[in-house]
N, C-alpha and C. Protein backbone atom coordinates (compact mmCIF):
# COMPACT_ATOMS: atom_id res chain seq x y z
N UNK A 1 32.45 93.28 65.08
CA UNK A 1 33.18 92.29 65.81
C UNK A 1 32.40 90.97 65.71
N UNK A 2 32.93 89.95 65.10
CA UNK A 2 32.40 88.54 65.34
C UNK A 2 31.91 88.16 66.41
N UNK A 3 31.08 87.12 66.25
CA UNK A 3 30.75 86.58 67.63
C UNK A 3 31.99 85.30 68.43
N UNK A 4 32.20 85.14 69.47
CA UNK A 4 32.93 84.12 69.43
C UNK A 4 32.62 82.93 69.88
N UNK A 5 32.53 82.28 69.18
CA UNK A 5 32.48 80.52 69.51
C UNK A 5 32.31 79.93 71.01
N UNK A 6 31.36 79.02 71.64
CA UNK A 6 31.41 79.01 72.71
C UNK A 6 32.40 77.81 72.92
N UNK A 7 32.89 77.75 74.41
CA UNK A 7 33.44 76.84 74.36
C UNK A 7 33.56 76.28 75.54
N UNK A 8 32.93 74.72 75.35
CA UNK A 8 32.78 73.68 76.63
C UNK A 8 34.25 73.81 77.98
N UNK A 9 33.10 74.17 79.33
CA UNK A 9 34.57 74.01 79.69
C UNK A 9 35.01 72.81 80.80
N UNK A 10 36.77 72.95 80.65
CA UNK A 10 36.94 71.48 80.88
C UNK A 10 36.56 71.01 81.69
N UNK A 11 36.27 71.84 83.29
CA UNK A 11 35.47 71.55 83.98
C UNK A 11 34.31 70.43 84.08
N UNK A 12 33.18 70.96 83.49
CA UNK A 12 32.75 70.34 83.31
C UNK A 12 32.09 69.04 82.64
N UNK A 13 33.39 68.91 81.44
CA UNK A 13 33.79 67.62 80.54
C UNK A 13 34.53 66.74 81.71
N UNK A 14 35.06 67.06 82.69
CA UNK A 14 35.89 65.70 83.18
C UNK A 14 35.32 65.51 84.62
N UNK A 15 34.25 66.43 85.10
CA UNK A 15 33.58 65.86 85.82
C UNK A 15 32.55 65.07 85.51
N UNK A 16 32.08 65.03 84.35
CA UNK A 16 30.28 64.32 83.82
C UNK A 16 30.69 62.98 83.87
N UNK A 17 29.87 62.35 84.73
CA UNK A 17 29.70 61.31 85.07
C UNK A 17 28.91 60.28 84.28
N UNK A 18 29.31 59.02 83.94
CA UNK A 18 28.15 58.07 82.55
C UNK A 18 27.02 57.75 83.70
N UNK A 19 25.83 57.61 83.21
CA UNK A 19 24.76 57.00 83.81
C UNK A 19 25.13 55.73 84.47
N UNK A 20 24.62 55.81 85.84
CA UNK A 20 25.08 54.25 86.15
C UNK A 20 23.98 53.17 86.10
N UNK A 21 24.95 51.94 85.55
CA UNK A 21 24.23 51.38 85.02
C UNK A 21 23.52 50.58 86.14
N UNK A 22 22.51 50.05 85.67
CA UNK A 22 21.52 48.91 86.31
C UNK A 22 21.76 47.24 86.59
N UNK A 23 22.73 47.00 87.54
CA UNK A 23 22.85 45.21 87.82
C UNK A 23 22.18 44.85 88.32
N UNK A 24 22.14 43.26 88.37
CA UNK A 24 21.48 42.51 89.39
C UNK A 24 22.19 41.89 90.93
N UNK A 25 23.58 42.41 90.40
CA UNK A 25 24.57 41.57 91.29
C UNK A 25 24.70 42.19 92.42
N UNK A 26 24.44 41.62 93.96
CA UNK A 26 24.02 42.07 94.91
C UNK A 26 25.58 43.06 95.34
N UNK A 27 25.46 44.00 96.44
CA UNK A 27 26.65 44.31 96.74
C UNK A 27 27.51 43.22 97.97
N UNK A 28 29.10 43.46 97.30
CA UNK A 28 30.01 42.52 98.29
C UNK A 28 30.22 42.92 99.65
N UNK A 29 29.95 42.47 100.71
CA UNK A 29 30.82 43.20 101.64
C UNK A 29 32.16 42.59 102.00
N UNK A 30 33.26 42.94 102.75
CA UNK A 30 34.08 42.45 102.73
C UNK A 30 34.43 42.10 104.60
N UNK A 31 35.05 41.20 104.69
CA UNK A 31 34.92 40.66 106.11
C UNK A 31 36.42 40.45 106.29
N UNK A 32 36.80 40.67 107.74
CA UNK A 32 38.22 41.11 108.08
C UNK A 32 39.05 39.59 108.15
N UNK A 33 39.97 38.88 107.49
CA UNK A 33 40.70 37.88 107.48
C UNK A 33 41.31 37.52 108.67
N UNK A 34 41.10 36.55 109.72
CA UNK A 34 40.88 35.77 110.62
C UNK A 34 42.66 35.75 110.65
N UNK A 35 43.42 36.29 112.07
CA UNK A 35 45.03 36.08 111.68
C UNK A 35 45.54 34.89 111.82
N UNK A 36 46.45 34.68 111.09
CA UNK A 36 46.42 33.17 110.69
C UNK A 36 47.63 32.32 111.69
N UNK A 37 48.17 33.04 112.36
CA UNK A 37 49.57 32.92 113.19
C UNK A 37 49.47 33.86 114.58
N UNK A 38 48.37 33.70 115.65
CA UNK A 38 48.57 34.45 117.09
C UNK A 38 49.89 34.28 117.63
N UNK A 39 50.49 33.62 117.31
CA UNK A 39 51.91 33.77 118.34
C UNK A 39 53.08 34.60 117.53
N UNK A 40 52.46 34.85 116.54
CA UNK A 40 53.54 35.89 115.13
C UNK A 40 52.93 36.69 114.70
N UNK A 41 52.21 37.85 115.20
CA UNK A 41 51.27 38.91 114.80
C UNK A 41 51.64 39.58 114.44
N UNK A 42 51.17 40.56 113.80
CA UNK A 42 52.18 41.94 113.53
C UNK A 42 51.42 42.92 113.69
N UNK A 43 51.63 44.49 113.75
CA UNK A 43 50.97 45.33 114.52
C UNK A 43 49.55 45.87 114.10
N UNK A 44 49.77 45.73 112.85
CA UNK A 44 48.13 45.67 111.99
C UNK A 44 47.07 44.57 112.68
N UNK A 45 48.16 43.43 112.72
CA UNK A 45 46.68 42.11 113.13
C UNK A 45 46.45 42.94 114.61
N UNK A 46 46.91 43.15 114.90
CA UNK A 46 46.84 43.28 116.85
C UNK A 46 45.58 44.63 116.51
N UNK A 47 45.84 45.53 115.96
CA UNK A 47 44.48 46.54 115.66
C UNK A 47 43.55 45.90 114.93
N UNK A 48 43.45 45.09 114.14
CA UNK A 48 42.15 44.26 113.57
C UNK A 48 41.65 43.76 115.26
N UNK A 49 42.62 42.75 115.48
CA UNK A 49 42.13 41.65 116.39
C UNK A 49 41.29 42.62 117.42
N UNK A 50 41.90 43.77 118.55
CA UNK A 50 41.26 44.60 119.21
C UNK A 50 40.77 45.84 118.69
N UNK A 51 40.57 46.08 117.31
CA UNK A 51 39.30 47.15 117.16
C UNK A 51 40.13 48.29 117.08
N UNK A 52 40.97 48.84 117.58
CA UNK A 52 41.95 49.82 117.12
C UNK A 52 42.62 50.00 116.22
N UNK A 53 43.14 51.59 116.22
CA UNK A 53 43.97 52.01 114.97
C UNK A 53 45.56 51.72 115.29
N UNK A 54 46.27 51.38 114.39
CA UNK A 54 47.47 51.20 114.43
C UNK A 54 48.35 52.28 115.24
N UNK A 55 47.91 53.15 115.20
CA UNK A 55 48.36 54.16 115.76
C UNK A 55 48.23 53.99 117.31
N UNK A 56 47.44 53.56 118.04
CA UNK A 56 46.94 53.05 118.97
C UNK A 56 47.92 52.08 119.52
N UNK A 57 48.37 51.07 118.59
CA UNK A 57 49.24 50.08 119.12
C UNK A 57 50.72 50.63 118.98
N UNK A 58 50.69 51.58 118.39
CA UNK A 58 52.02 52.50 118.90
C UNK A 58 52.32 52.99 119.98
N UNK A 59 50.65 53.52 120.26
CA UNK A 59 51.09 54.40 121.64
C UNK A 59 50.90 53.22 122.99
N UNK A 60 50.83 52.21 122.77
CA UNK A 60 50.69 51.14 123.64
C UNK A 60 51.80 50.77 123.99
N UNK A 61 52.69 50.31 122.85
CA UNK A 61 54.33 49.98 122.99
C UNK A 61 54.99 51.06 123.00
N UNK A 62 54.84 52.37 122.95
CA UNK A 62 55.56 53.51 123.96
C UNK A 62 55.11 53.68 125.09
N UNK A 63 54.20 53.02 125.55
CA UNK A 63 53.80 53.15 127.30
C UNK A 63 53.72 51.90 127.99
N UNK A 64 54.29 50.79 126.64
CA UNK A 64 55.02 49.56 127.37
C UNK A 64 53.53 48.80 128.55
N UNK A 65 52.40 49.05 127.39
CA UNK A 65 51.43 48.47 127.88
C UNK A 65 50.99 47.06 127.33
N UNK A 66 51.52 46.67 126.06
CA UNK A 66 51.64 45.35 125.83
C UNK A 66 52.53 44.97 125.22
N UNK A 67 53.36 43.64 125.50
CA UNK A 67 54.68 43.19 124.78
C UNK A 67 54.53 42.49 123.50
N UNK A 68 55.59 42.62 123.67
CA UNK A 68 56.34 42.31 122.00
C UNK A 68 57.87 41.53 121.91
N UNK A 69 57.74 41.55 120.81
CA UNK A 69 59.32 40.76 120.56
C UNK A 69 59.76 41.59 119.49
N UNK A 70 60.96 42.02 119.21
CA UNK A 70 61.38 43.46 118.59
C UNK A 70 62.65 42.23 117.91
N UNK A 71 62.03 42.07 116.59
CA UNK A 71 62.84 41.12 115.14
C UNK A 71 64.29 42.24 115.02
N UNK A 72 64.07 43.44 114.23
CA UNK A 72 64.93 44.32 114.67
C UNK A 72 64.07 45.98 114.70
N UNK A 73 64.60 47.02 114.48
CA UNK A 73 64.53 48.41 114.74
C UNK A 73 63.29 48.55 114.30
N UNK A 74 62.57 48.22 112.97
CA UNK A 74 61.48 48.06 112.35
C UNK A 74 60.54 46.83 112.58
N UNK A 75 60.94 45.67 112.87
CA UNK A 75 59.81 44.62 112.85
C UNK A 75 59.70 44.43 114.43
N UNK A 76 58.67 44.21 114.30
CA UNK A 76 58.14 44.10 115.81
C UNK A 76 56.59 42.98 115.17
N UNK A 77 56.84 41.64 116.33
CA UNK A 77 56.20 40.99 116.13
C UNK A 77 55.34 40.55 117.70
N UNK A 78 54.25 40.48 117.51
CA UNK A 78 53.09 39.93 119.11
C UNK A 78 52.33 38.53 119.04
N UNK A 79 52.15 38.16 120.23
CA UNK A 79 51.44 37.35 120.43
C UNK A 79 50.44 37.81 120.86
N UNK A 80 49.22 37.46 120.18
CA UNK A 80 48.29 37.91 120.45
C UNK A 80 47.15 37.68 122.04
N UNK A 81 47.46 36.69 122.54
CA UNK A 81 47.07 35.92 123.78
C UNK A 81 48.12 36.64 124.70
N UNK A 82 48.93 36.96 124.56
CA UNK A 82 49.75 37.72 125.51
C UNK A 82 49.37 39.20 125.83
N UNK A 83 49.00 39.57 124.68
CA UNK A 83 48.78 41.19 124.45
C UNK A 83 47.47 41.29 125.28
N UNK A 84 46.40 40.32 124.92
CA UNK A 84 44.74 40.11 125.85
C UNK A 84 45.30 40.22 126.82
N UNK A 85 46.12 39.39 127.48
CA UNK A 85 46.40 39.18 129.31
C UNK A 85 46.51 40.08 129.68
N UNK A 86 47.40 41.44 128.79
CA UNK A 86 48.21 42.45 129.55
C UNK A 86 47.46 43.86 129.02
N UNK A 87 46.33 43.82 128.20
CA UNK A 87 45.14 44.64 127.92
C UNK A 87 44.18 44.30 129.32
N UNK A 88 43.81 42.79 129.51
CA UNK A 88 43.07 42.86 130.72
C UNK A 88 43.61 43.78 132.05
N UNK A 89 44.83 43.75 132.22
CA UNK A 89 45.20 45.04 133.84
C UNK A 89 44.26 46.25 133.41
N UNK A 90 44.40 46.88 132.17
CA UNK A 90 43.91 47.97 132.10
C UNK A 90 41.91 47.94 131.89
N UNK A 91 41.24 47.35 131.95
CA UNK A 91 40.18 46.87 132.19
C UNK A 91 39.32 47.85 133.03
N UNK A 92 38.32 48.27 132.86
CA UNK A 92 37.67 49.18 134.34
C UNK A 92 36.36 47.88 134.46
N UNK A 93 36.52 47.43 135.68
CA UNK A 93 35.30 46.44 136.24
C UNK A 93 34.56 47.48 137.09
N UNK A 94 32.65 46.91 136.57
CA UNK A 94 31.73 47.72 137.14
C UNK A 94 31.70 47.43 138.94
N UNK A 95 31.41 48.80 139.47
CA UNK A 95 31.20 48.51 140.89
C UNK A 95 30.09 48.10 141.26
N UNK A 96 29.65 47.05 141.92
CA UNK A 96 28.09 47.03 142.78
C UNK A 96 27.96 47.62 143.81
């Protein structure tokens, strides 16, 4: 019986990685874009602006904890100075 031929497998052909190479070019970081319209926000800026996930500002406007102006069924647009005022009720201030 012959021997049989070995054979590379694909595995590990499409994982091998090229050497990485050596720059000088420092790394970028990237910094969150400043919203350009507070009185026309949309529900993404409102989670940039306060640090939350979008998901978050869902469950906010199903518990009708900060307003909005409802464009139609899908767009929903905030002011962002409005939304602060009505984030401040929910606030816990320290006791002395």
């Amino acid at each position: 019986m012959p021997a049989r031929p070995k054979i590379k497998s694909s595995v590990s052909i499409l994982h091998r990685h090229p050497p990485a190479a050596k720059s000088a070019a420092p790394l970028i970081t990237t910094v969150a874009a400043p919203v350009l319209n507070r009185k026309n926000a949309r529900k993404h800026d409102v989670a940039r602006e306060f640090n939350v996930c979008v998901r978050t500002v869902d469950q906010w406007l199903h518990d009708r904890r900060i307003p909005c102006r409802k464009i139609s069924p899908r767009v929903v647009r905030f002011d962002l100075d409005a939304v602060e005022r009505a984030l401040r009720r929910y606030t816990v201030r320290e006791v002395s």
